[in-house]
PDB file of N, CA and C in Angstrom:
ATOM      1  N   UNK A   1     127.183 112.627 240.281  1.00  0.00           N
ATOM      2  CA  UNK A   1     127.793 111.345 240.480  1.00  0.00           C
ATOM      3  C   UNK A   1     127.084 110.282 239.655  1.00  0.00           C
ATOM      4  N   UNK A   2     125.579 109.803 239.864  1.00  0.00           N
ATOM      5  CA  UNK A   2     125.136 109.494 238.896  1.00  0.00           C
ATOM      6  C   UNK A   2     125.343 109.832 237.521  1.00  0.00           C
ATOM      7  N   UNK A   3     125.504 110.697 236.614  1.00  0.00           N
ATOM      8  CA  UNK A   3     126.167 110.998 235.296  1.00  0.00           C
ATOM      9  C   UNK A   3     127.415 110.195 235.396  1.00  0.00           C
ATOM     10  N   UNK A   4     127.928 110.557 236.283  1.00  0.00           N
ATOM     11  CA  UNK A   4     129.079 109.957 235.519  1.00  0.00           C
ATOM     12  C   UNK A   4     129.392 107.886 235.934  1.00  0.00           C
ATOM     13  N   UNK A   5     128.931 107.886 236.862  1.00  0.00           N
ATOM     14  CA  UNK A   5     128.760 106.402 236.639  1.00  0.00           C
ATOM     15  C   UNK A   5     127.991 105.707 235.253  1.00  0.00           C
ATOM     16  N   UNK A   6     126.405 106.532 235.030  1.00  0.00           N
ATOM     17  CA  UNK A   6     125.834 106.207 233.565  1.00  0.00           C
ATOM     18  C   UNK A   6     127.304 106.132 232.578  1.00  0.00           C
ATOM     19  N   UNK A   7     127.572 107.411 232.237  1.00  0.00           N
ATOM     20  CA  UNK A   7     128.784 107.414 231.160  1.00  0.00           C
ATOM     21  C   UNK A   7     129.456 106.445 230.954  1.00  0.00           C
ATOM     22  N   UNK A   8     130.295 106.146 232.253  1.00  0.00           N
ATOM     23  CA  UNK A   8     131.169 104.840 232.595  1.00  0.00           C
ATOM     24  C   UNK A   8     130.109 103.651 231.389  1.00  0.00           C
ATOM     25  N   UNK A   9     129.062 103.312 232.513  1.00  0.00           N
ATOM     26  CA  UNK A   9     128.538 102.240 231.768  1.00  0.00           C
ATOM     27  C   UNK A   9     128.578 102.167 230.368  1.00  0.00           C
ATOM     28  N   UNK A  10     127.895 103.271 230.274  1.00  0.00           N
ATOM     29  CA  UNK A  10     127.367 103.197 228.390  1.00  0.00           C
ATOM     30  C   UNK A  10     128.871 103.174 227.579  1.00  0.00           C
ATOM     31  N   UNK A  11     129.710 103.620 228.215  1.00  0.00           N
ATOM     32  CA  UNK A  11     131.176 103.403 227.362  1.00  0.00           C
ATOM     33  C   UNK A  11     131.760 102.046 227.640  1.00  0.00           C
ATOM     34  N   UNK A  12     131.176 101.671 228.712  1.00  0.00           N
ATOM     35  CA  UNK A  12     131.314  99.529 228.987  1.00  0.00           C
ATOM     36  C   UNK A  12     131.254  98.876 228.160  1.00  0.00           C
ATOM     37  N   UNK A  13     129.535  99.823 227.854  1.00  0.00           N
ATOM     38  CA  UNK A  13     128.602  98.799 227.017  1.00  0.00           C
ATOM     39  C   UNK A  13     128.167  98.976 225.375  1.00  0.00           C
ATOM     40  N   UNK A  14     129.215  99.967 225.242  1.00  0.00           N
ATOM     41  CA  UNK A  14     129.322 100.461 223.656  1.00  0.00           C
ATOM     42  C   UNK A  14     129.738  99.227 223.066  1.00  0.00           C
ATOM     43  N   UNK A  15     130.714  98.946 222.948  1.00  0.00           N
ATOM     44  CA  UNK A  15     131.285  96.702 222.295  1.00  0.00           C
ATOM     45  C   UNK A  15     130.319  96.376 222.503  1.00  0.00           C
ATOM     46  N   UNK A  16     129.605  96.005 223.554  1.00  0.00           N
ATOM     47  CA  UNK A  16     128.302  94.686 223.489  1.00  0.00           C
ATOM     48  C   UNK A  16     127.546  94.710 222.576  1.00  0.00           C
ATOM     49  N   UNK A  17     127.156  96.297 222.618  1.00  0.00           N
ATOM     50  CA  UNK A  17     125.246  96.854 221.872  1.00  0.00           C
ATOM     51  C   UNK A  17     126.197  96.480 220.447  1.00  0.00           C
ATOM     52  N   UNK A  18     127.442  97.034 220.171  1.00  0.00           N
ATOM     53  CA  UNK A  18     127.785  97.549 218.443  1.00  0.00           C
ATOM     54  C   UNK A  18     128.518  95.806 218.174  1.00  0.00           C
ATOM     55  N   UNK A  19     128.269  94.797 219.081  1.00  0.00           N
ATOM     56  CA  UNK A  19     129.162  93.599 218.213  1.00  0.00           C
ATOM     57  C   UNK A  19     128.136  93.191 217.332  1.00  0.00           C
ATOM     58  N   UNK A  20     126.973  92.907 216.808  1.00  0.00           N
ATOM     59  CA  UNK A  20     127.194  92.543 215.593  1.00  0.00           C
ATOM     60  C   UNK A  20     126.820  93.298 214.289  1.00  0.00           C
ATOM     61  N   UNK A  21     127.257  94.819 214.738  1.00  0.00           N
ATOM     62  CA  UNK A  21     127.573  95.745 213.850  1.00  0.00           C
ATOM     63  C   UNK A  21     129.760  95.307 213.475  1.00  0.00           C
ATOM     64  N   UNK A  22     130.207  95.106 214.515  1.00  0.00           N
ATOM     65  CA  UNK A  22     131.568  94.787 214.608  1.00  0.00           C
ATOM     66  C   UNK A  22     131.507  93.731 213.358  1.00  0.00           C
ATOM     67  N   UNK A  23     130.952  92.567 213.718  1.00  0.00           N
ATOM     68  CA  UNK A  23     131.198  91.048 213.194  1.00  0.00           C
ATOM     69  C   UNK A  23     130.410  91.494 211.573  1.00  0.00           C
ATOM     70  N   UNK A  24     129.114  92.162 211.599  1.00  0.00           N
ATOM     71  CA  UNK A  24     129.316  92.545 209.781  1.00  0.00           C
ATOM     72  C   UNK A  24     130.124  93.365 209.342  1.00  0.00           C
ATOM     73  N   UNK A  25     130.263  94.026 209.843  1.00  0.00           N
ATOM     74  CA  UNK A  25     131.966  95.257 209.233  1.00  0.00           C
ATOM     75  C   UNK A  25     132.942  94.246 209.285  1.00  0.00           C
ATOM     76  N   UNK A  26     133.716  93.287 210.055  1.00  0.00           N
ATOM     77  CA  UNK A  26     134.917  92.595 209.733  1.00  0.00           C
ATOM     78  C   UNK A  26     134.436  91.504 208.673  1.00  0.00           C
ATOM     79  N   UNK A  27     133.459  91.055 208.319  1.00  0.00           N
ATOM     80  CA  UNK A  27     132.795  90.011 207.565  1.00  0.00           C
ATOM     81  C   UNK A  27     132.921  90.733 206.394  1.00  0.00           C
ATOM     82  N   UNK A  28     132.638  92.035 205.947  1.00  0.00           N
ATOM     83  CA  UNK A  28     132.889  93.106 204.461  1.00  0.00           C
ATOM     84  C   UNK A  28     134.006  93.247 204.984  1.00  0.00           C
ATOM     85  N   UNK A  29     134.829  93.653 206.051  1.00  0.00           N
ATOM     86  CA  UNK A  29     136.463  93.927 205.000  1.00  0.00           C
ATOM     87  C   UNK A  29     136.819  92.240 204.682  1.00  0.00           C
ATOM     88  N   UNK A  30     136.463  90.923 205.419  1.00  0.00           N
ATOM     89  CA  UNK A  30     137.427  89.800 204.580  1.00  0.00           C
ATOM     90  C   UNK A  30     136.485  89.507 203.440  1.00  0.00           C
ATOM     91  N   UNK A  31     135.006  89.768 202.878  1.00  0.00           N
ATOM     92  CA  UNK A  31     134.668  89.619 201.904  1.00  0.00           C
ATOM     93  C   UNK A  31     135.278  90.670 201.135  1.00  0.00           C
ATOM     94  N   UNK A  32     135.688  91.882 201.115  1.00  0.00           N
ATOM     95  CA  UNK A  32     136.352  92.922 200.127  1.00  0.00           C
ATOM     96  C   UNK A  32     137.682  92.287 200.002  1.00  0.00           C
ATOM     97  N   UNK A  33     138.443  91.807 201.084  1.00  0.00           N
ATOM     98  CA  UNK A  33     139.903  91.683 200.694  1.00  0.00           C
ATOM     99  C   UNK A  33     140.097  90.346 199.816  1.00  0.00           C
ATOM    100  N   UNK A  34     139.404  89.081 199.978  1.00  0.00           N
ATOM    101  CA  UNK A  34     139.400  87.948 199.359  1.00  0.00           C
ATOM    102  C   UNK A  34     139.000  88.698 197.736  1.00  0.00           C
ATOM    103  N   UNK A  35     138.061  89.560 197.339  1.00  0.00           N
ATOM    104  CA  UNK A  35     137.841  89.702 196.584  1.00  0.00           C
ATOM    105  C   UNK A  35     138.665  90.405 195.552  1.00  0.00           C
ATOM    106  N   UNK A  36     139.255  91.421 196.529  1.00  0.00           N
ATOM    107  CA  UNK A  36     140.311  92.179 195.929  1.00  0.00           C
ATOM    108  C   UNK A  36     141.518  90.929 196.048  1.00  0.00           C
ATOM    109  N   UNK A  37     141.938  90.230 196.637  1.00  0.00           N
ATOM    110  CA  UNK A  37     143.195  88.923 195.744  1.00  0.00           C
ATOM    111  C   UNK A  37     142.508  87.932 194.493  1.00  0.00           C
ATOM    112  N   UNK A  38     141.125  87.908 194.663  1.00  0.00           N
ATOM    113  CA  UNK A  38     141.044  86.962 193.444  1.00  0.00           C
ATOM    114  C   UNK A  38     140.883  87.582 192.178  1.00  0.00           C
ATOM    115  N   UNK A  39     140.696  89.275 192.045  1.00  0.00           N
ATOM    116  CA  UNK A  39     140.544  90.041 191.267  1.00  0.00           C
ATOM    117  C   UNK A  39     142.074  90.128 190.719  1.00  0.00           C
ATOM    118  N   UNK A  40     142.886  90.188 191.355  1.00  0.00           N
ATOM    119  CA  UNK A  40     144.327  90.294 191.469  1.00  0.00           C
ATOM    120  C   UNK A  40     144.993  89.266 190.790  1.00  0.00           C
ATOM    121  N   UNK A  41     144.503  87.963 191.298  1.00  0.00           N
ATOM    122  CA  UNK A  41     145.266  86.848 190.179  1.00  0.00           C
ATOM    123  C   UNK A  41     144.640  86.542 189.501  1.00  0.00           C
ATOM    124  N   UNK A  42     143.228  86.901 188.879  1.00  0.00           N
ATOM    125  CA  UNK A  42     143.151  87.010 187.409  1.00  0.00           C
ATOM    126  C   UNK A  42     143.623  87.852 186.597  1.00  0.00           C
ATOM    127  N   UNK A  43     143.698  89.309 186.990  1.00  0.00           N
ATOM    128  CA  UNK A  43     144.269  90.400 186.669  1.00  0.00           C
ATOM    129  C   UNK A  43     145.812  89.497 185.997  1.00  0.00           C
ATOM    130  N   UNK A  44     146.574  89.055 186.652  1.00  0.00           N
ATOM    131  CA  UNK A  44     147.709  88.396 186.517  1.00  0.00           C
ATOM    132  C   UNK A  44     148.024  88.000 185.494  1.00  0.00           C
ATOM    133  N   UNK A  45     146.864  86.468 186.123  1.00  0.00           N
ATOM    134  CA  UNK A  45     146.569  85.333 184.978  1.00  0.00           C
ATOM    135  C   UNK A  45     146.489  86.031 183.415  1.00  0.00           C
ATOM    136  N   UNK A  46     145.805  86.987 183.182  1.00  0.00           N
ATOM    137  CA  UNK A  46     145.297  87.432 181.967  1.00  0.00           C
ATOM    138  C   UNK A  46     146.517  88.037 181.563  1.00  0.00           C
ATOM    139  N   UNK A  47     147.425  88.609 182.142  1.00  0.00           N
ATOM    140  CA  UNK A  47     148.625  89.296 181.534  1.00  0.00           C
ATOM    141  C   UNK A  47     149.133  87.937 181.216  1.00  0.00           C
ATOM    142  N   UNK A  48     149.848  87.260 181.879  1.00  0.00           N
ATOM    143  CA  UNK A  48     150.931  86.059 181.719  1.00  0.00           C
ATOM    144  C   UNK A  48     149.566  85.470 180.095  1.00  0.00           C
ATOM    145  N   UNK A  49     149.097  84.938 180.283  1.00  0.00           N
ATOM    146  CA  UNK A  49     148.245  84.407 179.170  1.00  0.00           C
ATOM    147  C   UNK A  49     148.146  85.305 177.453  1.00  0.00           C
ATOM    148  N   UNK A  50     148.115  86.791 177.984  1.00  0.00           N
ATOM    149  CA  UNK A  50     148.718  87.872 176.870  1.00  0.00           C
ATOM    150  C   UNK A  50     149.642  87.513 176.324  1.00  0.00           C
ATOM    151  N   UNK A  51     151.152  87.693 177.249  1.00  0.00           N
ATOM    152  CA  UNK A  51     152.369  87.752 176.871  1.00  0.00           C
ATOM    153  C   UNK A  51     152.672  86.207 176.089  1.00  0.00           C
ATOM    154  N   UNK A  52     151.834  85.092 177.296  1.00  0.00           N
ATOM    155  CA  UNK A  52     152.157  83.986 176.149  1.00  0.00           C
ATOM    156  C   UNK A  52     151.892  83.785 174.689  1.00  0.00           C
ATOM    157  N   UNK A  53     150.089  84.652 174.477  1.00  0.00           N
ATOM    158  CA  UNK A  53     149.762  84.133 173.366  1.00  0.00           C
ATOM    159  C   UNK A  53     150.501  85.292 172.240  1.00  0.00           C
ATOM    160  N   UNK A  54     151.259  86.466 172.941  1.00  0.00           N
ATOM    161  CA  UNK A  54     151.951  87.698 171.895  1.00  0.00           C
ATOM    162  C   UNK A  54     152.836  86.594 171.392  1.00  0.00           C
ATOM    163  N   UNK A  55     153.741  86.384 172.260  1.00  0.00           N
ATOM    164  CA  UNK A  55     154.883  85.433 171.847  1.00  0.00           C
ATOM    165  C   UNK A  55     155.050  84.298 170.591  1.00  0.00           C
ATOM    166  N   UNK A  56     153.496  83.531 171.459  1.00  0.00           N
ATOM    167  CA  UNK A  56     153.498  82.624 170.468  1.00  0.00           C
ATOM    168  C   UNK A  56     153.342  82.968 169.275  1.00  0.00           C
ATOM    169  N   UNK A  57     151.926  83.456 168.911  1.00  0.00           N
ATOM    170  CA  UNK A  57     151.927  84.110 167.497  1.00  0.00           C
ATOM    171  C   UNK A  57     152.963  84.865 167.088  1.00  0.00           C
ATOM    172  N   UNK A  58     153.839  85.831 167.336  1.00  0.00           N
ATOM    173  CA  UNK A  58     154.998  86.295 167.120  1.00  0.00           C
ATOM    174  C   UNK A  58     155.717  85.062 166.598  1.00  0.00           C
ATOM    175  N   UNK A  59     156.171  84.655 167.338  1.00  0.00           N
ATOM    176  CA  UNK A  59     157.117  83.130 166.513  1.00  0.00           C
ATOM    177  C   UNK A  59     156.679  82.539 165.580  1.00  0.00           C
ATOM    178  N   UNK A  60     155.182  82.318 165.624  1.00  0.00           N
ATOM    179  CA  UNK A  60     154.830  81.977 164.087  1.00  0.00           C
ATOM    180  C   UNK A  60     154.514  82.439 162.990  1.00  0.00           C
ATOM    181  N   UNK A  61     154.576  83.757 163.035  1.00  0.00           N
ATOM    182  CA  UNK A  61     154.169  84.668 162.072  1.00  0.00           C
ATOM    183  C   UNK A  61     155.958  84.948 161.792  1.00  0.00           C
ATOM    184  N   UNK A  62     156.598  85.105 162.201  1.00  0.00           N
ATOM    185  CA  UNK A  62     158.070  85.183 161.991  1.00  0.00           C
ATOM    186  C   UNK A  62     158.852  84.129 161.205  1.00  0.00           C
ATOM    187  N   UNK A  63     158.581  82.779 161.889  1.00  0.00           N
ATOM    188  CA  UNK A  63     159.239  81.602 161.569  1.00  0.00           C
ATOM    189  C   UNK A  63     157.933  81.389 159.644  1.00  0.00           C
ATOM    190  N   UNK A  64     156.940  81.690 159.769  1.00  0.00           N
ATOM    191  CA  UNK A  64     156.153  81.704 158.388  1.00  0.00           C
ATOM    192  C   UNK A  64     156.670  82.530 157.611  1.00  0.00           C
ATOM    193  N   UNK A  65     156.942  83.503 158.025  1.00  0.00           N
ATOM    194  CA  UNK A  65     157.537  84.636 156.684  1.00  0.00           C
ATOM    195  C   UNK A  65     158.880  84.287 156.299  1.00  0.00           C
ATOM    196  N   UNK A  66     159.303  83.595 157.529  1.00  0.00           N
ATOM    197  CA  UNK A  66     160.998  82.976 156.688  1.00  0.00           C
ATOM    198  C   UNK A  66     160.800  82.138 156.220  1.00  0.00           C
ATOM    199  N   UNK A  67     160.106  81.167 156.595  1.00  0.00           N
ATOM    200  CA  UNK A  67     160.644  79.936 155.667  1.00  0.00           C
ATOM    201  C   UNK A  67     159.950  80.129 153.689  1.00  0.00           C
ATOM    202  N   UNK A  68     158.809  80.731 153.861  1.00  0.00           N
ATOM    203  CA  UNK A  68     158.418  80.859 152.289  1.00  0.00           C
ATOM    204  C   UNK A  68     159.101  81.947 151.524  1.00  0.00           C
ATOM    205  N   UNK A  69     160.321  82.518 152.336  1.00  0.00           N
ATOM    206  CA  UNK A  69     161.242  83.765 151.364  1.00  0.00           C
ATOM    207  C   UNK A  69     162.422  82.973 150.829  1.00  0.00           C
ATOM    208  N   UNK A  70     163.239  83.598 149.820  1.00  0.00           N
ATOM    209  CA  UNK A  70     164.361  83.139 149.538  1.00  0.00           C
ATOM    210  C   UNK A  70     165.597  83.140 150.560  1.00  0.00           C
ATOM    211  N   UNK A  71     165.004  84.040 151.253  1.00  0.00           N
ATOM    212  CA  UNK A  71     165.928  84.988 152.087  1.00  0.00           C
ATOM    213  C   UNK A  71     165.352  84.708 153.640  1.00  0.00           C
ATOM    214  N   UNK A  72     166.158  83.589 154.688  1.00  0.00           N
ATOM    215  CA  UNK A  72     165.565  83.008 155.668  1.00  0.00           C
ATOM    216  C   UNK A  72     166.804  84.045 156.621  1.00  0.00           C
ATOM    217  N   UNK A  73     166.348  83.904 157.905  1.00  0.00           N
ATOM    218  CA  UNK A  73     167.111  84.205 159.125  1.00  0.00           C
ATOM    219  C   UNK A  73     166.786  83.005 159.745  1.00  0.00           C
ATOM    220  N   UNK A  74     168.479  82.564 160.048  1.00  0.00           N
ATOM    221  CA  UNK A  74     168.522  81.659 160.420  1.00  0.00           C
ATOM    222  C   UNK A  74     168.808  81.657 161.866  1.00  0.00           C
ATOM    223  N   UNK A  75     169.473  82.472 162.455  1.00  0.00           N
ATOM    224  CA  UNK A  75     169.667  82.467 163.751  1.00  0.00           C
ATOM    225  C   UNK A  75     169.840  84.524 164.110  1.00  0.00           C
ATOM    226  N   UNK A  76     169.169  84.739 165.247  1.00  0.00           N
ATOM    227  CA  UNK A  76     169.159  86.028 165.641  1.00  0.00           C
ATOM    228  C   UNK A  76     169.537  86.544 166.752  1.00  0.00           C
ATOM    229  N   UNK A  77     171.022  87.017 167.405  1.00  0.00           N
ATOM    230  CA  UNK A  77     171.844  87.177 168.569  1.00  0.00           C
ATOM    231  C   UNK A  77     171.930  88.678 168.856  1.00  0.00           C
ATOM    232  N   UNK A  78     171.203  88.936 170.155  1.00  0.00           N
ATOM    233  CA  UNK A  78     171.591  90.271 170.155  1.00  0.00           C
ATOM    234  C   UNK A  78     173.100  90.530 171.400  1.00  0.00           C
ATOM    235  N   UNK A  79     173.504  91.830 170.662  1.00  0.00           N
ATOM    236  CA  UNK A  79     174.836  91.783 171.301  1.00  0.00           C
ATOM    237  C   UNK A  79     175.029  92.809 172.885  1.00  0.00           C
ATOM    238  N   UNK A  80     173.946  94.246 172.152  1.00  0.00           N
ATOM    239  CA  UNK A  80     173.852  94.589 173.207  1.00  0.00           C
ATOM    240  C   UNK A  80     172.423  95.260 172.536  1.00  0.00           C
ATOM    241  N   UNK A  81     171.825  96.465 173.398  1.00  0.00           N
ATOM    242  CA  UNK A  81     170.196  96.636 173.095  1.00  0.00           C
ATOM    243  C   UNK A  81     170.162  97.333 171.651  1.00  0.00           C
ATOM    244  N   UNK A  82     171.509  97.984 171.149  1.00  0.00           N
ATOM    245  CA  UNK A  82     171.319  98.505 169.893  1.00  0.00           C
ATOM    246  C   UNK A  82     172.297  97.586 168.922  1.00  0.00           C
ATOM    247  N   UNK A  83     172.623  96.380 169.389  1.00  0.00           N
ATOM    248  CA  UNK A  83     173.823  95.774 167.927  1.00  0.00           C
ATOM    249  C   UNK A  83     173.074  94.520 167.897  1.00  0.00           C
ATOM    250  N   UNK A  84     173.252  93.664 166.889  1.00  0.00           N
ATOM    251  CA  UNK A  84     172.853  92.113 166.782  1.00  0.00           C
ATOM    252  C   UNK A  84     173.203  91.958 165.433  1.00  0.00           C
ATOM    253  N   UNK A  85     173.273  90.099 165.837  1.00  0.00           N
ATOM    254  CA  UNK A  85     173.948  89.376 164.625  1.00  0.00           C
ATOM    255  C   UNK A  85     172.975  88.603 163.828  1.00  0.00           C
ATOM    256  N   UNK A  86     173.016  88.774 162.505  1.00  0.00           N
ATOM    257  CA  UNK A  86     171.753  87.782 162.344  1.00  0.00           C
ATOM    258  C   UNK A  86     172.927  86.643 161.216  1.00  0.00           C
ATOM    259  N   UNK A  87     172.501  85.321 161.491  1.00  0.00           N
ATOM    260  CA  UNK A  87     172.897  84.544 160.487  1.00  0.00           C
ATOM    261  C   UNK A  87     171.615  84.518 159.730  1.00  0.00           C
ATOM    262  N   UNK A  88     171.954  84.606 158.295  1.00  0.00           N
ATOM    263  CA  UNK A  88     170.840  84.152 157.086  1.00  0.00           C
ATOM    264  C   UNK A  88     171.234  83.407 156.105  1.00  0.00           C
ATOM    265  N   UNK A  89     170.349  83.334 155.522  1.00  0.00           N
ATOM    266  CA  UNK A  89     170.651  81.990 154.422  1.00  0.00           C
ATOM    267  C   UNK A  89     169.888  82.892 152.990  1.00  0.00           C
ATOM    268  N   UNK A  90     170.957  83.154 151.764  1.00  0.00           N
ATOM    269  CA  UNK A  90     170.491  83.647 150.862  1.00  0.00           C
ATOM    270  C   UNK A  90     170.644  82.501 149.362  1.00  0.00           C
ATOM    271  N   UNK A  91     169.720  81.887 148.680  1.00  0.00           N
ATOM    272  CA  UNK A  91     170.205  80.939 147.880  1.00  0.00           C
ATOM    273  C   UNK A  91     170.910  80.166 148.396  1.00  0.00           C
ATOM    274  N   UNK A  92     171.361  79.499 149.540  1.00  0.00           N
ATOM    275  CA  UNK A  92     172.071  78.209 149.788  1.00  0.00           C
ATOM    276  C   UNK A  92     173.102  78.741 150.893  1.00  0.00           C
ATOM    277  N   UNK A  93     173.481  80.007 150.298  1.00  0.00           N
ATOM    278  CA  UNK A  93     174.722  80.703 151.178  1.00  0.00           C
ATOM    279  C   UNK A  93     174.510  81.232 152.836  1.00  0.00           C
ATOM    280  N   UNK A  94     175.221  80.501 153.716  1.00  0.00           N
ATOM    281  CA  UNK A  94     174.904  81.417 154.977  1.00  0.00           C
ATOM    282  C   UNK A  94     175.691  82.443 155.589  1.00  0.00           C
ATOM    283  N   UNK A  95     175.317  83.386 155.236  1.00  0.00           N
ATOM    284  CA  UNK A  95     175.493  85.151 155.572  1.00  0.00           C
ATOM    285  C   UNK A  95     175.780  85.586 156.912  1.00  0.00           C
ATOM    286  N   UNK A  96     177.113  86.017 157.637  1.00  0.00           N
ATOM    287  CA  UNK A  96     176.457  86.168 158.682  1.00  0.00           C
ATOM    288  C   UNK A  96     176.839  88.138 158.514  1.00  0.00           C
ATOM    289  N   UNK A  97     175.703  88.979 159.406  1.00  0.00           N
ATOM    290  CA  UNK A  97     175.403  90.131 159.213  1.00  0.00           C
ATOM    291  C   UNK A  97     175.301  90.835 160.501  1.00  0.00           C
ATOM    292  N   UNK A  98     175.989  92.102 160.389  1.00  0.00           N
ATOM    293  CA  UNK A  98     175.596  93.056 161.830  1.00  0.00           C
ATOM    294  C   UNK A  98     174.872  94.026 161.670  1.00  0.00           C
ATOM    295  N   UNK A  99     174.033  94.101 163.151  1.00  0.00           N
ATOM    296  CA  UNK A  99     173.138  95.613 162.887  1.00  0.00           C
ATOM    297  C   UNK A  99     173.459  96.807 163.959  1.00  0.00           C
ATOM    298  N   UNK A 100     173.785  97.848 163.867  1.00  0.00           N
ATOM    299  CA  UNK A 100     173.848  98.350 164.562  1.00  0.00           C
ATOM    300  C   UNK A 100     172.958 100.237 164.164  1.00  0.00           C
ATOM    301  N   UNK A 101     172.989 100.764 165.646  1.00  0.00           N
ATOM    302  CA  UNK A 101     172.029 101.627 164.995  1.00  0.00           C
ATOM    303  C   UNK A 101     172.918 102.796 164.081  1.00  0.00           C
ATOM    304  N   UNK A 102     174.126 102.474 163.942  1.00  0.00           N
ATOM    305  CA  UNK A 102     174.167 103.321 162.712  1.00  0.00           C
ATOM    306  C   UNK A 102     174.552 102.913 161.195  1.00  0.00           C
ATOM    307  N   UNK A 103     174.705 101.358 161.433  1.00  0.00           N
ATOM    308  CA  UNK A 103     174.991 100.857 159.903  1.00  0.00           C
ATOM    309  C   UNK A 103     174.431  98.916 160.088  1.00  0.00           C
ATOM    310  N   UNK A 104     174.586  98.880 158.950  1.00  0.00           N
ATOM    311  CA  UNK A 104     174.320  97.346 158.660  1.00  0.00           C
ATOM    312  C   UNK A 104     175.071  96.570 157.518  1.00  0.00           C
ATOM    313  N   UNK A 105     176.385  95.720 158.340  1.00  0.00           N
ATOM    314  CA  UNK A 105     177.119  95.132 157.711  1.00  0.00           C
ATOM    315  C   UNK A 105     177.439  93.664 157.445  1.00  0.00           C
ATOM    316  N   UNK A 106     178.074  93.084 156.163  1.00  0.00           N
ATOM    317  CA  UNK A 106     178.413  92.008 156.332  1.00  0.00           C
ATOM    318  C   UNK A 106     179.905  91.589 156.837  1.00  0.00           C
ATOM    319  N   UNK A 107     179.607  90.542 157.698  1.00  0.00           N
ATOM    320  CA  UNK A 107     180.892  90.208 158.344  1.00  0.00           C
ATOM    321  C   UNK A 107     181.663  88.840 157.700  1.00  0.00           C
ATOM    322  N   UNK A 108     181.057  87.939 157.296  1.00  0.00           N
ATOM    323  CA  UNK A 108     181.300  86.867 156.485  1.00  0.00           C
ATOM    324  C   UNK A 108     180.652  85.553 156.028  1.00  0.00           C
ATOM    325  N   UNK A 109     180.867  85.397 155.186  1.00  0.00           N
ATOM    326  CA  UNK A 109     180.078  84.101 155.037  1.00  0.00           C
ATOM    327  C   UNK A 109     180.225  82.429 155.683  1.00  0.00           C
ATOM    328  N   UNK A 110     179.676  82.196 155.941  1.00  0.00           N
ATOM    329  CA  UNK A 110     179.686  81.024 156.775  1.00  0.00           C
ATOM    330  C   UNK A 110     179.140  79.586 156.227  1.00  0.00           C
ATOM    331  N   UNK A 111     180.035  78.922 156.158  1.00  0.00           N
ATOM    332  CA  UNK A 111     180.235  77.374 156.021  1.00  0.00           C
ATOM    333  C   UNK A 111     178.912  76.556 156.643  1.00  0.00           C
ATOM    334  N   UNK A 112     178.094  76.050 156.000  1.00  0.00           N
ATOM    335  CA  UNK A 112     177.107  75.163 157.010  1.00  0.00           C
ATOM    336  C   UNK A 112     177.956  74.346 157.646  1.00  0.00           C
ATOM    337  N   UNK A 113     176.804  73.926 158.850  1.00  0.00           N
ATOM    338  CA  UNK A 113     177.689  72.687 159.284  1.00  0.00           C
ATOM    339  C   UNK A 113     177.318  71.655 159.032  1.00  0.00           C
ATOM    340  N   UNK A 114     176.176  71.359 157.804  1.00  0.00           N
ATOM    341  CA  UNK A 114     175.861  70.005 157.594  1.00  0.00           C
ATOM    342  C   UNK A 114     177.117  69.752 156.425  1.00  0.00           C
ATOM    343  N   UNK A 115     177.518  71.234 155.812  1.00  0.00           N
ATOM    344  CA  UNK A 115     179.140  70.832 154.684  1.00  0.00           C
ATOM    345  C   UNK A 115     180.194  70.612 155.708  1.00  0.00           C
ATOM    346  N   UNK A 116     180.065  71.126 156.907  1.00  0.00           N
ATOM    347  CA  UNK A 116     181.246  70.894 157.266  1.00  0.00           C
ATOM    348  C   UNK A 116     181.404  69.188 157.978  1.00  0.00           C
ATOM    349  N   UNK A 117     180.728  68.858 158.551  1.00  0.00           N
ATOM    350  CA  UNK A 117     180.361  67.328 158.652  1.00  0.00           C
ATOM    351  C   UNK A 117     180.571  66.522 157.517  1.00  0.00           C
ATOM    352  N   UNK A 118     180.199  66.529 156.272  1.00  0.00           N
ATOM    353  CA  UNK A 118     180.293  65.469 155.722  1.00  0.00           C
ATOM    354  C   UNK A 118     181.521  65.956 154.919  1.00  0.00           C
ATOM    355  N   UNK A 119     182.452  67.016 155.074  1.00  0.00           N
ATOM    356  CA  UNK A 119     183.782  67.190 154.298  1.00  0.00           C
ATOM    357  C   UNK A 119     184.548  66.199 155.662  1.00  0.00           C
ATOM    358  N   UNK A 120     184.003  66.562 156.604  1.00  0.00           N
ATOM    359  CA  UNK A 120     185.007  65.750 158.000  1.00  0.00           C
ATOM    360  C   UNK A 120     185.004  64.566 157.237  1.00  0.00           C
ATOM    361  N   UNK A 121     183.839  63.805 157.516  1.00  0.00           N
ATOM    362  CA  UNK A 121     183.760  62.223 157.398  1.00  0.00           C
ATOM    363  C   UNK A 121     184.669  61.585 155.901  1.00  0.00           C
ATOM    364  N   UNK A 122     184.717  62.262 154.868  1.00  0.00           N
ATOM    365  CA  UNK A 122     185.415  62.224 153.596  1.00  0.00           C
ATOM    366  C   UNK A 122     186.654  62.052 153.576  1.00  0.00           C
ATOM    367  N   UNK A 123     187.391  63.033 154.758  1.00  0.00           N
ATOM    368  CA  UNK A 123     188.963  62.707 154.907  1.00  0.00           C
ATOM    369  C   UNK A 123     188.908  62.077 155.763  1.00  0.00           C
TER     370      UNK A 123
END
């Protein structure tokens, strides 16, 4: 009878003796979990900051190689993931052109619209 009243107790009094074994174990999981979210939105941060700076340089390394060619792209439309339209400008003329993945054609040439504006204003 004694045994088993001891037992009782010591299973009472297991929480009391182990709380501030409790309170440092919950203190490491919210120091691990805070750590693991701020690891997380830098992790983030650093992608989004990638993709911006791919982009950017992309556009300027693009928009640089056109403008010092004879041969500019002037506007670039895609139609679906394998067709697109590119307007270009060859010597003065604007081109417009299709790509698709099994050929690459011209569709017609195209009128600026700074000619077509000032032929308006004339008549």
């Amino acid at each position: 009878m004694f045994k088993s009243y001891f037992a009782l107790f010591t299973l009472a009094m297991l929480p009391l003796l182990g709380e501030e074994e409790n309170i440092n174990a919950t203190a490491s999981y919210e120091y691990a979990f805070f750590k693991m979210l701020a690891t997380l939105a830098v992790l983030i941060l650093l992608f989004v900051l990638s993709i911006w700076l791919f982009r950017r340089l992309s556009q300027a390394r693009f928009g640089r190689l056109s403008s010092s060619k004879s041969i500019k792209i002037i506007e670039r439309r895609s139609l679906s993931p394998k067709s697109i339209l590119y307007l270009i400008e060859v010597s003065g003329k604007q081109i417009l052109i299709a790509e698709s993945q099994l050929e690459i054609c011209k569709i017609d040439e195209v009128t600026p619209r700074s000619t077509l504006l000032e032929s308006e204003i004339h008549q």
